[in-house]
C-alpha atoms as a PDB file:
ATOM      1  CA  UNK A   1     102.458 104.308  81.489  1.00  0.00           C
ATOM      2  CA  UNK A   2      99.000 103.944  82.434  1.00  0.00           C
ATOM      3  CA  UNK A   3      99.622 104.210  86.690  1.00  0.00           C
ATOM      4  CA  UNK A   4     101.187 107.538  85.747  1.00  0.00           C
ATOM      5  CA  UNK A   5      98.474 109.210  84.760  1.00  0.00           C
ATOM      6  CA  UNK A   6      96.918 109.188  88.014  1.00  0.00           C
ATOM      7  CA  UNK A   7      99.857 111.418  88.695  1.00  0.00           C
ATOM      8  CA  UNK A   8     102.193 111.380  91.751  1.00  0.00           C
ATOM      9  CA  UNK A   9     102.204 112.789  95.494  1.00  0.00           C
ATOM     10  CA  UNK A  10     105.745 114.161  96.996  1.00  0.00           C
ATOM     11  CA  UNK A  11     104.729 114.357 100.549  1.00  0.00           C
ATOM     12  CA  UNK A  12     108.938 115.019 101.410  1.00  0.00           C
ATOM     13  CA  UNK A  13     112.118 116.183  99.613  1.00  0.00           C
ATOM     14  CA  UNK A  14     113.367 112.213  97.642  1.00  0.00           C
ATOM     15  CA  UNK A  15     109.859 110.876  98.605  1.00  0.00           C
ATOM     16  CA  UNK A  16     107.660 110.807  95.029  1.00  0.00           C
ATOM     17  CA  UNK A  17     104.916 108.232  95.263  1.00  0.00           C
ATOM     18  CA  UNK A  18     102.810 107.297  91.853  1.00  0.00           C
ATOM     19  CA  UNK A  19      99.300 108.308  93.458  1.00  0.00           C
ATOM     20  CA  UNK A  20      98.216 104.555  92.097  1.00  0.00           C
ATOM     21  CA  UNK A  21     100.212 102.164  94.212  1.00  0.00           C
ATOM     22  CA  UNK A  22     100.050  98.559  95.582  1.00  0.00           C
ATOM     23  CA  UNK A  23      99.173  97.115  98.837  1.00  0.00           C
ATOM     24  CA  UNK A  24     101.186  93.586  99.238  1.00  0.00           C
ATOM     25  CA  UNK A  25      98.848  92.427 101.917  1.00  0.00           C
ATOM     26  CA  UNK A  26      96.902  89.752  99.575  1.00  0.00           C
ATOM     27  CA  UNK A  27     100.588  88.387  98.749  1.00  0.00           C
ATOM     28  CA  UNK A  28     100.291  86.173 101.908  1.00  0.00           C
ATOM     29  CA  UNK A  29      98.149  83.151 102.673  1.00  0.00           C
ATOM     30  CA  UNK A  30      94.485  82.747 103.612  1.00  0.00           C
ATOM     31  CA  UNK A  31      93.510  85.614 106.174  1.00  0.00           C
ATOM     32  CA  UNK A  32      97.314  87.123 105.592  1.00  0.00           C
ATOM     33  CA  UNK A  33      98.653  84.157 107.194  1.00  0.00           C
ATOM     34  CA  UNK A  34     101.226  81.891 105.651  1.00  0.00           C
ATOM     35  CA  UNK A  35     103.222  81.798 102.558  1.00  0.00           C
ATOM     36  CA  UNK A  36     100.640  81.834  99.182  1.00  0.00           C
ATOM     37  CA  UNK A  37      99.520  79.033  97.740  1.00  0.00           C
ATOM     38  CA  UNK A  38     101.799  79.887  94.379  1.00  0.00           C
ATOM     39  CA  UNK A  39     104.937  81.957  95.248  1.00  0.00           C
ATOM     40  CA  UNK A  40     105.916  82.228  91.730  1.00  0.00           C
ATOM     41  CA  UNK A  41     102.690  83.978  90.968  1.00  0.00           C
ATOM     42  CA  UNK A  42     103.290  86.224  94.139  1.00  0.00           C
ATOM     43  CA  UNK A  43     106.819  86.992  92.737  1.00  0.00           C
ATOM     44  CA  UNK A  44     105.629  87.520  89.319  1.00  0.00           C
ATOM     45  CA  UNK A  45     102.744  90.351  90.640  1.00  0.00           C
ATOM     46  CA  UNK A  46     105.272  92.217  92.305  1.00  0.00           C
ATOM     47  CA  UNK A  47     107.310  92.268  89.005  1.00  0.00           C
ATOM     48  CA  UNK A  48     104.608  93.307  87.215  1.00  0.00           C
ATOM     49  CA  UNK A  49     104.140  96.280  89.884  1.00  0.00           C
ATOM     50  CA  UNK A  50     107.251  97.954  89.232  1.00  0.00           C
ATOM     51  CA  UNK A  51     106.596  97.276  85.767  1.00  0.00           C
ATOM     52  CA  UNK A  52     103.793  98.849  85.256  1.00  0.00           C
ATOM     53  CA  UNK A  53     105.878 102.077  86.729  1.00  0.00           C
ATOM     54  CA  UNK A  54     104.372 101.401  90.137  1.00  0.00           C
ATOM     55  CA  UNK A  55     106.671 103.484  92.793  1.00  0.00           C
ATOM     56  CA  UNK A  56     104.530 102.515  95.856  1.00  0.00           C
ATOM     57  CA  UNK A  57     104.666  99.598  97.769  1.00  0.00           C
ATOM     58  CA  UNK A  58     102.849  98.627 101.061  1.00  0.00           C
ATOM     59  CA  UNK A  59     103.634  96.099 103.371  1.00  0.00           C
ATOM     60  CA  UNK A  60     104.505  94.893 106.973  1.00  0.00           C
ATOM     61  CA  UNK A  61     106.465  92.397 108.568  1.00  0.00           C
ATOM     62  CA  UNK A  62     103.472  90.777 109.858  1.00  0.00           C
ATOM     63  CA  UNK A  63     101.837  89.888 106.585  1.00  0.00           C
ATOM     64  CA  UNK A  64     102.220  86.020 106.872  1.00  0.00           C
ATOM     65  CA  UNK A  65     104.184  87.511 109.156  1.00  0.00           C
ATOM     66  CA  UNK A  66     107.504  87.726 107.576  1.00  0.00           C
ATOM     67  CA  UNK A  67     106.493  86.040 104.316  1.00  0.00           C
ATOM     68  CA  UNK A  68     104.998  89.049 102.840  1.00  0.00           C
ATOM     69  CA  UNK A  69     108.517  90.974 102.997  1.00  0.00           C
ATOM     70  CA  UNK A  70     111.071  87.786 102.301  1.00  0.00           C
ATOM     71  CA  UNK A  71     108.672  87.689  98.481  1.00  0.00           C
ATOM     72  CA  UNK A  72     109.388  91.383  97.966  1.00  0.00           C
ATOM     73  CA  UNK A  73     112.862  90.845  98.723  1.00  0.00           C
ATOM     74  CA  UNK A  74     113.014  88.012  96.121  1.00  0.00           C
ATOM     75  CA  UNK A  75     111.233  89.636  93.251  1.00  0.00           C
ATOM     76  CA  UNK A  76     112.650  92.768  93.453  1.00  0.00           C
ATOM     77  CA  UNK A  77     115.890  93.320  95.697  1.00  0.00           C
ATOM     78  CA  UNK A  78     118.350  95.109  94.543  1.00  0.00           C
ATOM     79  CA  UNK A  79     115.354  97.429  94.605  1.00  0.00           C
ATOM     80  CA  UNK A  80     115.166  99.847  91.172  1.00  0.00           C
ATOM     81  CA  UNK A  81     115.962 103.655  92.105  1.00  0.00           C
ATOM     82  CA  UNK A  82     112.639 105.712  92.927  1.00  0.00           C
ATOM     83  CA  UNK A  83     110.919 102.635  94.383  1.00  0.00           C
ATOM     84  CA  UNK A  84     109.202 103.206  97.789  1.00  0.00           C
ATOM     85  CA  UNK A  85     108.626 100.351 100.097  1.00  0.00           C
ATOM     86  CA  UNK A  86     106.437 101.418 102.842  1.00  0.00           C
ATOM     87  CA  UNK A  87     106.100  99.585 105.886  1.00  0.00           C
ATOM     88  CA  UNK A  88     104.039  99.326 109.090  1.00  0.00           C
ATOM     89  CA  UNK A  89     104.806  98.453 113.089  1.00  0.00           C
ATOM     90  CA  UNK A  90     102.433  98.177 115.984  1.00  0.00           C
ATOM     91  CA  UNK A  91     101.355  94.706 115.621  1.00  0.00           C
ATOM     92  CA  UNK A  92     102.420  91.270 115.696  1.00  0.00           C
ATOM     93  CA  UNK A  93     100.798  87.466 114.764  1.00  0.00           C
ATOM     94  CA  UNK A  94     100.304  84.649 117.084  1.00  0.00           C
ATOM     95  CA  UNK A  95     101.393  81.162 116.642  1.00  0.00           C
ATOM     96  CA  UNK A  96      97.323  81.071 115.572  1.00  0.00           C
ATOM     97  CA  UNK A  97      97.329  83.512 113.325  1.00  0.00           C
ATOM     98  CA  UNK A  98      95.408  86.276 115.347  1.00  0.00           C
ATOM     99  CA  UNK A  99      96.347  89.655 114.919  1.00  0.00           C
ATOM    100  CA  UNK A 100      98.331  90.851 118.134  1.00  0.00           C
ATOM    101  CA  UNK A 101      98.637  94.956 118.702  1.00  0.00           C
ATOM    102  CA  UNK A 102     102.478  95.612 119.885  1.00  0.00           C
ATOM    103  CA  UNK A 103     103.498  98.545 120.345  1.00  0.00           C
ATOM    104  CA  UNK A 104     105.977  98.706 123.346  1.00  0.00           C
ATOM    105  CA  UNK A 105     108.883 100.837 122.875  1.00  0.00           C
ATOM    106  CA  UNK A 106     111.889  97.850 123.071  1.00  0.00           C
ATOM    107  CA  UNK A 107     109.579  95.722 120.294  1.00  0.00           C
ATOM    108  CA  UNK A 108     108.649  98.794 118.046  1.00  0.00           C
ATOM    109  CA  UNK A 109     112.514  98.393 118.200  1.00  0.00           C
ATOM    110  CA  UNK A 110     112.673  95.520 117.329  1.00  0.00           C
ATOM    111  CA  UNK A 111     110.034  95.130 114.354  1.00  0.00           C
ATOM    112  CA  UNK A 112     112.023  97.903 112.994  1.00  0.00           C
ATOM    113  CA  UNK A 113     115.071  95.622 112.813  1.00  0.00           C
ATOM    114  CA  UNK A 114     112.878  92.923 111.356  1.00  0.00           C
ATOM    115  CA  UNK A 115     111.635  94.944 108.522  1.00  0.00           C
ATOM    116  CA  UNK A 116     114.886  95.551 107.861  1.00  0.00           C
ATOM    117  CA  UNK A 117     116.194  92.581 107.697  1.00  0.00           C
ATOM    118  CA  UNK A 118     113.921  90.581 106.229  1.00  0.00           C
ATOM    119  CA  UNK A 119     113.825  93.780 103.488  1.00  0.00           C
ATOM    120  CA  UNK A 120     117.134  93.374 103.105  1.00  0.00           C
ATOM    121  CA  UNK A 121     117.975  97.254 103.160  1.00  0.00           C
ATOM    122  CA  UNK A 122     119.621  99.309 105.811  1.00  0.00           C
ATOM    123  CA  UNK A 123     117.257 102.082 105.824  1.00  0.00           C
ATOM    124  CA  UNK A 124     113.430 102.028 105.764  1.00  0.00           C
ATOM    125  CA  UNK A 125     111.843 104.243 103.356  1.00  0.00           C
ATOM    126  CA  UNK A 126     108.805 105.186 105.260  1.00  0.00           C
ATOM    127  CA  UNK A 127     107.284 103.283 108.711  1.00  0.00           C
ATOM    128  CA  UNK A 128     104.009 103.934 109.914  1.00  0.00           C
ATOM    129  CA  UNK A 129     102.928 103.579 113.460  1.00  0.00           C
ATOM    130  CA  UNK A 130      99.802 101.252 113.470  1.00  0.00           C
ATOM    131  CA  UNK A 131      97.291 102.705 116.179  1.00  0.00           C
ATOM    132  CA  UNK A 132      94.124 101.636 117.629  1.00  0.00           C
ATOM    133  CA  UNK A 133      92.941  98.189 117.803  1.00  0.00           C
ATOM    134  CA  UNK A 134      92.358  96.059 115.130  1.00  0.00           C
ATOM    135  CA  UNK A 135      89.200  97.008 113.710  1.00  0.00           C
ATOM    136  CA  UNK A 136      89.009 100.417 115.623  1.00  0.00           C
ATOM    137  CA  UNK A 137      90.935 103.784 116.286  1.00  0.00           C
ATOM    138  CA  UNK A 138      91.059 105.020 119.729  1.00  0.00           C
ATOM    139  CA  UNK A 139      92.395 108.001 120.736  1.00  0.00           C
ATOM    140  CA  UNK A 140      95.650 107.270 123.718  1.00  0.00           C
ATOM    141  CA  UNK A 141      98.608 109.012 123.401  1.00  0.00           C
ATOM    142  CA  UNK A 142     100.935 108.175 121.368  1.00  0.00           C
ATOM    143  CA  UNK A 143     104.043 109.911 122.268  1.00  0.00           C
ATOM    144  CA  UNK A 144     106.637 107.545 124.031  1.00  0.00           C
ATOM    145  CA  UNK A 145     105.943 104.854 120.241  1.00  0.00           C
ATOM    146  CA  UNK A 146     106.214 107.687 118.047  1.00  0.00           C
ATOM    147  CA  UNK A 147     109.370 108.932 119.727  1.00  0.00           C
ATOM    148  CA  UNK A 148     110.911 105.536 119.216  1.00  0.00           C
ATOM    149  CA  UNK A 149     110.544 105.595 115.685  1.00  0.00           C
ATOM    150  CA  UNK A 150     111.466 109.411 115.303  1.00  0.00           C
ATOM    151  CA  UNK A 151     114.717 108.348 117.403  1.00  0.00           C
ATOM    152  CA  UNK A 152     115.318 105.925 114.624  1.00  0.00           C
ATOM    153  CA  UNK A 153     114.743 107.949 112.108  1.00  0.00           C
ATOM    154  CA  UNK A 154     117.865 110.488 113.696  1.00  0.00           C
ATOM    155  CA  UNK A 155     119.516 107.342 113.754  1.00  0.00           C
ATOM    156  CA  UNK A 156     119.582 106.913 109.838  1.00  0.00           C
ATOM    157  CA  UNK A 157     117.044 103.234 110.355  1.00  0.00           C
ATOM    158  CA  UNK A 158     114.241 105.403 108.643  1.00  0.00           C
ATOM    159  CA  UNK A 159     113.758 107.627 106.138  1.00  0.00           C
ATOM    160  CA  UNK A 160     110.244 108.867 107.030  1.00  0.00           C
ATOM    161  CA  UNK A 161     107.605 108.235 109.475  1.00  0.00           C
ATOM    162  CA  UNK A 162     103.845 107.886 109.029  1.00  0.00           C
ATOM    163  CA  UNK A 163     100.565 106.846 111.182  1.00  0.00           C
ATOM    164  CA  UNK A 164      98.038 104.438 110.737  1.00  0.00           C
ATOM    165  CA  UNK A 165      94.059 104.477 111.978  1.00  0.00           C
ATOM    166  CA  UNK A 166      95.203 107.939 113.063  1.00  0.00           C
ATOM    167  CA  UNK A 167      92.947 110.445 114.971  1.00  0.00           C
ATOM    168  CA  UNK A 168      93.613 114.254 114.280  1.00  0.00           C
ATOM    169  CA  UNK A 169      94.654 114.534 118.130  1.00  0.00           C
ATOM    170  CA  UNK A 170      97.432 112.132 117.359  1.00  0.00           C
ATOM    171  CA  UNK A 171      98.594 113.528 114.312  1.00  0.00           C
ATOM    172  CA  UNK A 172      99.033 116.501 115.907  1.00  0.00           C
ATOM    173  CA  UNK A 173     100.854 114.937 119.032  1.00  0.00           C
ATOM    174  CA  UNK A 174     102.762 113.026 115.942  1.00  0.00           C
ATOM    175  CA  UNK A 175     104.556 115.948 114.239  1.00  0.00           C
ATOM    176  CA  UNK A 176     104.868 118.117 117.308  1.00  0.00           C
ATOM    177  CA  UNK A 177     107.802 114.753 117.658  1.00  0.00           C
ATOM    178  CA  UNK A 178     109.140 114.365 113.664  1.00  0.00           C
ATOM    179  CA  UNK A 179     107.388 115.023 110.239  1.00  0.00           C
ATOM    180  CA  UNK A 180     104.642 113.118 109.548  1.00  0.00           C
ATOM    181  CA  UNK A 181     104.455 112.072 105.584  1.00  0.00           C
ATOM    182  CA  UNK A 182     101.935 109.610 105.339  1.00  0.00           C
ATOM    183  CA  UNK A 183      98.419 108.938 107.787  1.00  0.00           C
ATOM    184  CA  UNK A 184      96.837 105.357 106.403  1.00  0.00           C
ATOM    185  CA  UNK A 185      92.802 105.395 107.618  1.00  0.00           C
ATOM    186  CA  UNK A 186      89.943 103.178 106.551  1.00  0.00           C
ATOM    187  CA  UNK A 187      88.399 105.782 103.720  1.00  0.00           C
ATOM    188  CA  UNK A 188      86.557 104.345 100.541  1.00  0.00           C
ATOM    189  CA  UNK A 189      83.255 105.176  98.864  1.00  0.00           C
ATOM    190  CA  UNK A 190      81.083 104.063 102.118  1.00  0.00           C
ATOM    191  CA  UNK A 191      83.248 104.874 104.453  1.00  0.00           C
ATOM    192  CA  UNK A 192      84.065 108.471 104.738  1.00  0.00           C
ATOM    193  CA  UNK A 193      83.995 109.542 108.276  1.00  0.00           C
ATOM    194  CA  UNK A 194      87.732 110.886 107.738  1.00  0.00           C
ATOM    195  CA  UNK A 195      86.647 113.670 105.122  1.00  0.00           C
ATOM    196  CA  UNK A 196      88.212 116.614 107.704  1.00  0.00           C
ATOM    197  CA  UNK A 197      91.116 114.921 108.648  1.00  0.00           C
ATOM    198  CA  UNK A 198      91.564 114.547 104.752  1.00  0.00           C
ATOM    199  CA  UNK A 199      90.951 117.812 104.113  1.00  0.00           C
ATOM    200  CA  UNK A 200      93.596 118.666 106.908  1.00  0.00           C
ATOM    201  CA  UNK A 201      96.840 116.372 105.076  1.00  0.00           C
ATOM    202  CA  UNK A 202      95.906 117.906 101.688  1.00  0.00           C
ATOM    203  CA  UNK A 203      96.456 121.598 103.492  1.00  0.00           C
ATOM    204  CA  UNK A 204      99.707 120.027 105.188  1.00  0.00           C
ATOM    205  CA  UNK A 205     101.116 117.864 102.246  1.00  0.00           C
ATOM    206  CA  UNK A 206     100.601 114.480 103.908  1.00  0.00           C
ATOM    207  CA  UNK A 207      99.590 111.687 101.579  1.00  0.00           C
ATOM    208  CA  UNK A 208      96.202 110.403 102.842  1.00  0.00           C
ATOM    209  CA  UNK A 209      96.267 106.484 101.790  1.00  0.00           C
ATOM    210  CA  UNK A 210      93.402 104.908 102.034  1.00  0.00           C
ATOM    211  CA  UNK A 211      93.416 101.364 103.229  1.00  0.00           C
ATOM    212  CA  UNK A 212      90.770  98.840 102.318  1.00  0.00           C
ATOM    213  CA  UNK A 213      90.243 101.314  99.169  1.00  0.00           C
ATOM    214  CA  UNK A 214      87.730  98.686  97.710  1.00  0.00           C
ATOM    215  CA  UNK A 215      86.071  97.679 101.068  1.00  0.00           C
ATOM    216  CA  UNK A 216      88.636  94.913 102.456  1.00  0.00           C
ATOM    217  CA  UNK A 217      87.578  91.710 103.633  1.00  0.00           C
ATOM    218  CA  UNK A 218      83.861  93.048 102.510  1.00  0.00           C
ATOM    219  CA  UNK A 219      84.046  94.197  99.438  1.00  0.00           C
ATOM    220  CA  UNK A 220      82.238  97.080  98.535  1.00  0.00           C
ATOM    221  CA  UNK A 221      78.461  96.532  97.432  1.00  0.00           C
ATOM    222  CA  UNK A 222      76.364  99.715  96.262  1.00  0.00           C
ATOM    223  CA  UNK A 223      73.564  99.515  93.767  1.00  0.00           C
ATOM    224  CA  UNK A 224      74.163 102.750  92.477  1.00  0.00           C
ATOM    225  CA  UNK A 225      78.000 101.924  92.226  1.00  0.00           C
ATOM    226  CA  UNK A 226      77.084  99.120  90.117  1.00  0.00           C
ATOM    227  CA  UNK A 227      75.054 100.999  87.688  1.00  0.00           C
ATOM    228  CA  UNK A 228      77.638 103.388  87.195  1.00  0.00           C
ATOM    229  CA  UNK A 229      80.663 101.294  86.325  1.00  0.00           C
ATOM    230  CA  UNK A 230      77.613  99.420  83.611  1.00  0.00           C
ATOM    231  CA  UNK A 231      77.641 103.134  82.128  1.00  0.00           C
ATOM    232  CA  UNK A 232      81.154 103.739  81.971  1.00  0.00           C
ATOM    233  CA  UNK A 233      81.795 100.273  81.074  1.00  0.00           C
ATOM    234  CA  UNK A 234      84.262  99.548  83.885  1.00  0.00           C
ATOM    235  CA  UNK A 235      84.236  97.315  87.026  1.00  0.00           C
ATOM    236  CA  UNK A 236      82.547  98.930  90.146  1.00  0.00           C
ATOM    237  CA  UNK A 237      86.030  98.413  91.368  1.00  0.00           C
ATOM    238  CA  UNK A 238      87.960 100.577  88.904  1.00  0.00           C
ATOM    239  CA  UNK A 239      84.985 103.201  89.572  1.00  0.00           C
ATOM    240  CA  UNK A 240      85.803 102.703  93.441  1.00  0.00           C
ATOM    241  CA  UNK A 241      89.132 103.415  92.673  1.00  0.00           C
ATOM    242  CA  UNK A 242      89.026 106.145  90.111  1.00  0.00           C
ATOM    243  CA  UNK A 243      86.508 108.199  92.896  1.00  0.00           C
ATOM    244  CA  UNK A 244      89.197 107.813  95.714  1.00  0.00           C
ATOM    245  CA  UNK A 245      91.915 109.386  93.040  1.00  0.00           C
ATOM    246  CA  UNK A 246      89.717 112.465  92.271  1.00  0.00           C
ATOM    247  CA  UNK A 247      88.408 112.783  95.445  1.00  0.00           C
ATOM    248  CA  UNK A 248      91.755 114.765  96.644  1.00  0.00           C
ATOM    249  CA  UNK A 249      94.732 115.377  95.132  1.00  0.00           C
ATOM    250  CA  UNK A 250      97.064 113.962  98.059  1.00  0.00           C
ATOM    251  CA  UNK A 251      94.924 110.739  97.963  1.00  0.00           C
ATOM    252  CA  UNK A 252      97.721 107.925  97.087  1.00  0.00           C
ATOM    253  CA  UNK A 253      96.194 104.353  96.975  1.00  0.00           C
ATOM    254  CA  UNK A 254      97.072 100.870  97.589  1.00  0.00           C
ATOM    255  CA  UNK A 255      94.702  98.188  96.241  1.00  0.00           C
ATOM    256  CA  UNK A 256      95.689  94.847  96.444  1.00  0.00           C
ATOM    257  CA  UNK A 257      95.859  91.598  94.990  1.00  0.00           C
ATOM    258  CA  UNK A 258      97.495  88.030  94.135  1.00  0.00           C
ATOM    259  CA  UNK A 259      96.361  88.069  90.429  1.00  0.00           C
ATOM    260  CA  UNK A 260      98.414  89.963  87.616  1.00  0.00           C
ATOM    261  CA  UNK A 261      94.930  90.455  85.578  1.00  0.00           C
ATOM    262  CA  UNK A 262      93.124  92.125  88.922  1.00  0.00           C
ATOM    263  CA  UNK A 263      96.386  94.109  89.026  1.00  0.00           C
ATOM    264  CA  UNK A 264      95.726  95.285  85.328  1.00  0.00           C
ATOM    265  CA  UNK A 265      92.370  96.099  86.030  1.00  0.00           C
ATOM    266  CA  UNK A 266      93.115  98.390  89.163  1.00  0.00           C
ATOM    267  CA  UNK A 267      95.728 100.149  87.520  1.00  0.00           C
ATOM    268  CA  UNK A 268      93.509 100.788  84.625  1.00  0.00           C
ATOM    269  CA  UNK A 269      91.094 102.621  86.747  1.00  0.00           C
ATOM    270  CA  UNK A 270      94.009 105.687  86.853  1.00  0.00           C
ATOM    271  CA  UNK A 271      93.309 106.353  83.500  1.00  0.00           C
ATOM    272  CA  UNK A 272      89.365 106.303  84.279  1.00  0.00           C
ATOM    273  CA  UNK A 273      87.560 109.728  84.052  1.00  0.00           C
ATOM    274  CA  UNK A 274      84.456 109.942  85.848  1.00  0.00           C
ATOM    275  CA  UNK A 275      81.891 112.860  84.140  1.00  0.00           C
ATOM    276  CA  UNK A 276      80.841 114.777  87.066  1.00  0.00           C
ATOM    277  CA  UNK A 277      77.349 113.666  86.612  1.00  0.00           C
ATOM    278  CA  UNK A 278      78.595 110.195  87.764  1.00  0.00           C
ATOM    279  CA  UNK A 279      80.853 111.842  90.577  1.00  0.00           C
ATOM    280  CA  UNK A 280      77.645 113.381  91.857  1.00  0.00           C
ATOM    281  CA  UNK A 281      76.059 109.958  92.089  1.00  0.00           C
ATOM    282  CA  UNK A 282      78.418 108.410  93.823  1.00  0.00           C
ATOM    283  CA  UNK A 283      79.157 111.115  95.981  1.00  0.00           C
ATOM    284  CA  UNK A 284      75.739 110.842  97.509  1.00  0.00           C
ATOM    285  CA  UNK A 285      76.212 106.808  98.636  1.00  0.00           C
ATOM    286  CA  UNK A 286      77.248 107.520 102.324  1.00  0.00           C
ATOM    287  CA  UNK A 287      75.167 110.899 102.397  1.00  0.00           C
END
């Protein structure tokens, strides 16, 4: 299938992710609040995920919040063997929609338990802590959330832990606590001020996932971007995409989307090869 031949990343012993995955986020309403305007069409993406021989799934509980996991549930549970549903806590939505960081021990707890249930499994496959602030990383310890979550993880609630907006410090302070599998940064053709600390999981064996892989909420504009993908006779986002793959081998992504034919077109872009004449091009847009 064409999302294997971007190959696959085992960053743990049972843990095999397809290094082209699918981030769930867009599944939700306007600004990731709310249930989508077509649930069907929500349910029949995530069908079309697995597939397509998609084993990577990301999501949180506060995607719509809630919504986001009950429509995975419904598509999909009883999940098929070697599927990986990766989830995220630190944060929380108000009545308003507005994006709440939460990250006190008793509700990391607790979102756990949400996840769960609203999941419907008894174990989590892989959690990731959600650091920072919204839009930026900071670096405060992290030690007293992480060793909730590496508690639970002893406690048989999670398989594997992860971070998210990580700084190196607090991957560090991370797996001096539990193994770290996954770190989830901003990182996409513009924005590559984590090129050392991806460098650094690649060494270790971490999957580096790249969130906002085509830009997020501003997509991803470059003149020379466009003029490639004309070349290669591709989107600029499959050329987006197929950079981030080759960049580094432990580089698993998750583009979303609510449309079955963008979902086509972004896993097509595993089965993109950029010449190196093209990679040199693109390589030089945030130099």
């Amino acid at each position: 299938m064409t999302a294997q031949l971007a190959g696959t990343v085992t960053p743990a012993d049972g843990l095999t992710l397809t290094r082209m995955g699918y981030g769930a986020m867009q599944l939700a309403g306007t600004h990731v609040f709310g249930p989508p305007r077509d649930r069907d069409r929500a349910v029949a993406v995530l069908r079309a995920v697995v597939e397509a021989g998609l084993t990577h799934i990301d999501t949180a509980d506060f995607y719509g919040p809630v919504v986001v996991n009950e429509i995975i549930k419904e598509a999909l549970h009883p999940y098929p063997d070697g599927l990986h549903i990766v989830t995220k806590v630190g944060a929380r939505r108000a009545a308003d929609g507005a994006w709440i960081m939460s990250r006190h021990p008793e509700d990391l707890k607790a979102q756990v338990y949400d996840n769960l249930r609203n999941l419907g499994v008894e174990t989590l496959d892989v959690v990731n802590l959600r650091l920072g602030d919204m839009d930026t990383p900071n670096e405060d310890s992290i030690a007293e959330q992480f060793g909730v979550l590496a508690e639970l993880r002893e406690r048989g609630l999670i398989r594997h832990l992860g971070l998210s907006a990580a700084s190196a410090a607090q991957l560090d302070e991370a797996r001096a606590i539990a193994p770290v599998v996954t770190v989830q940064n901003l990182y996409n053709l513009a924005n590559r001020q984590d090129d050392a600390l991806l460098k650094r999981t690649a060494a270790e064996n971490i999957a580096f996932v790249p969130y906002f892989p085509l830009g997020g909420f501003t997509p991803l504009q470059s003149e020379t971007l466009a003029k490639v993908a004309v070349r290669l006779e591709a989107s600029p986002q499959q050329v987006a995409l197929a950079w981030l793959l080759r960049r580094s081998p432990n580089i698993a992504l998750i583009p979303g989307t609510s449309s079955p034919e963008h979902l086509r077109e972004n896993i097509a872009a595993a089965s993109l090869v950029l010449p190196d004449e093209a990679v040199a091009e693109l390589d030089g847009i945030a130099g």
